[in-house]
Protein backbone atom coordinates (compact mmCIF):
# COMPACT_ATOMS: atom_id res chain seq x y z
CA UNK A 1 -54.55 87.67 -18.96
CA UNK A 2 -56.16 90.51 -16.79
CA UNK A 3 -55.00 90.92 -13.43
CA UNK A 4 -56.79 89.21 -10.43
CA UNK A 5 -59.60 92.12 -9.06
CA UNK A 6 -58.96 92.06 -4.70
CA UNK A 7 -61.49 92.59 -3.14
CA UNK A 8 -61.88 95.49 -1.49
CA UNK A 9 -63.59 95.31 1.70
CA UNK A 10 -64.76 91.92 3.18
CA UNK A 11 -68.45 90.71 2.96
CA UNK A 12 -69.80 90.88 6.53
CA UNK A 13 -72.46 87.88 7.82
CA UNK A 14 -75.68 90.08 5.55
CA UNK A 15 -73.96 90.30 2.72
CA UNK A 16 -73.06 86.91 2.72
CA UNK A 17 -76.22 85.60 3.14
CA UNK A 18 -77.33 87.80 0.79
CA UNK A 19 -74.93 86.30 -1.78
CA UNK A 20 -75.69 82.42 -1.19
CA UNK A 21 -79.15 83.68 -2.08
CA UNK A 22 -78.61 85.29 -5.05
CA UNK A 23 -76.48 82.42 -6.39
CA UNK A 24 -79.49 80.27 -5.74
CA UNK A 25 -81.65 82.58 -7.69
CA UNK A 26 -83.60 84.59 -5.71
CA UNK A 27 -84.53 87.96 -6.45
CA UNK A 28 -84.18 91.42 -3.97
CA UNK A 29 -87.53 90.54 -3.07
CA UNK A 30 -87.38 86.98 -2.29
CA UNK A 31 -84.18 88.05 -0.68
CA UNK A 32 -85.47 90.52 1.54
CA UNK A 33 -87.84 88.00 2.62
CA UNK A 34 -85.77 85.31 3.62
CA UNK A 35 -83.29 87.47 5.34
CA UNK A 36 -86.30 89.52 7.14
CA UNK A 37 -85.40 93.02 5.81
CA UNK A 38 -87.15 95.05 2.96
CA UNK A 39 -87.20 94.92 -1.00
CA UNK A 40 -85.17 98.10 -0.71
CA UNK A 41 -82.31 96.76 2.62
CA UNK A 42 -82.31 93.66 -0.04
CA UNK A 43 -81.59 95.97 -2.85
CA UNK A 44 -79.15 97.71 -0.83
CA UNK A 45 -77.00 94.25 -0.01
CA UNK A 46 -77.11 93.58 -3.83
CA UNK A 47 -75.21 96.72 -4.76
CA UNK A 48 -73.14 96.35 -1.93
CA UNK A 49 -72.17 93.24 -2.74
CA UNK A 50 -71.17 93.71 -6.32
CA UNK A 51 -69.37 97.23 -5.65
CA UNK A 52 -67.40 95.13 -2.68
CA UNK A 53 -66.65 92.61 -5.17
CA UNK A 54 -65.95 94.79 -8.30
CA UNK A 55 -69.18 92.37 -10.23
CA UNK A 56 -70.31 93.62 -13.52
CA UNK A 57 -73.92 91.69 -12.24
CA UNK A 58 -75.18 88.86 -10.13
CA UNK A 59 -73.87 86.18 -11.76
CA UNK A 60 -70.05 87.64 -11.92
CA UNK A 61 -70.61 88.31 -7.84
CA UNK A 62 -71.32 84.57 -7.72
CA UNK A 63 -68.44 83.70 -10.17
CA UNK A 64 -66.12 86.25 -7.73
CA UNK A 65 -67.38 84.85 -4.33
CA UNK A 66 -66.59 81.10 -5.39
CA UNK A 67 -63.07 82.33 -6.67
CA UNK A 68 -62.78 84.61 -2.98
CA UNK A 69 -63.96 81.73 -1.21
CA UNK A 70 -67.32 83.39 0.07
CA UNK A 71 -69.26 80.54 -1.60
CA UNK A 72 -68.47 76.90 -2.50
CA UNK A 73 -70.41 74.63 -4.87
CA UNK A 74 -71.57 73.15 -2.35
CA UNK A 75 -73.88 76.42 -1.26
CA UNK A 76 -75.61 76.11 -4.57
CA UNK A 77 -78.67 74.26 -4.89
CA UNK A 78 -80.13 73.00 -8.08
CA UNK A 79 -82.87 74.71 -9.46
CA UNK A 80 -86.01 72.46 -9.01
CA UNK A 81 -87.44 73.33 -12.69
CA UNK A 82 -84.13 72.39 -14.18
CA UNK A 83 -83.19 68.29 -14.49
CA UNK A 84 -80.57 67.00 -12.26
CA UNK A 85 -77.47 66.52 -14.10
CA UNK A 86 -75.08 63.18 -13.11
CA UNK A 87 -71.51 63.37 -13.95
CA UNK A 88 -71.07 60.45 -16.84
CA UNK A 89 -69.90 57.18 -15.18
């Protein structure tokens, strides 16, 4: 088993946001927009975020911030293309 990766510096308020939006799918640009900042300050989060976090891409930063505790489930919303999948009874 590989060792556990810490994180080496926190994720401040941005780069959190930034990362609840990625892990619902957005891209730098739709980031950028929702967070009031440029393509490129959006950009800039992104590569923050996986240096900070030691993520290969986006989708190992989301794995990471659920396993650091930046993100829960919870913070993830379904995709609205995609069908809503119930747990069998």
């Amino acid at each position: 088993m590989t060792p556990r990766r810490v994180v080496q510096q926190p994720l401040g308020p941005r780069h959190l946001r930034a990362l609840a939006l990625i892990a619902n799918g957005h891209t730098d640009a739709s980031i950028g927009r929702q967070m009031g900042v440029s393509t490129h300050t959006a950009s800039w989060y992104v590569k923050c975020i996986l240096a900070r976090l030691g993520a290969h891409d986006r989708a190992h930063a989301v794995a990471l911030g659920i396993r650091h505790g930046y993100l829960r489930l919870d913070d993830i919303q379904p995709h609205p293309q995609l069908p809503d999948h119930q747990p069998a009874a």
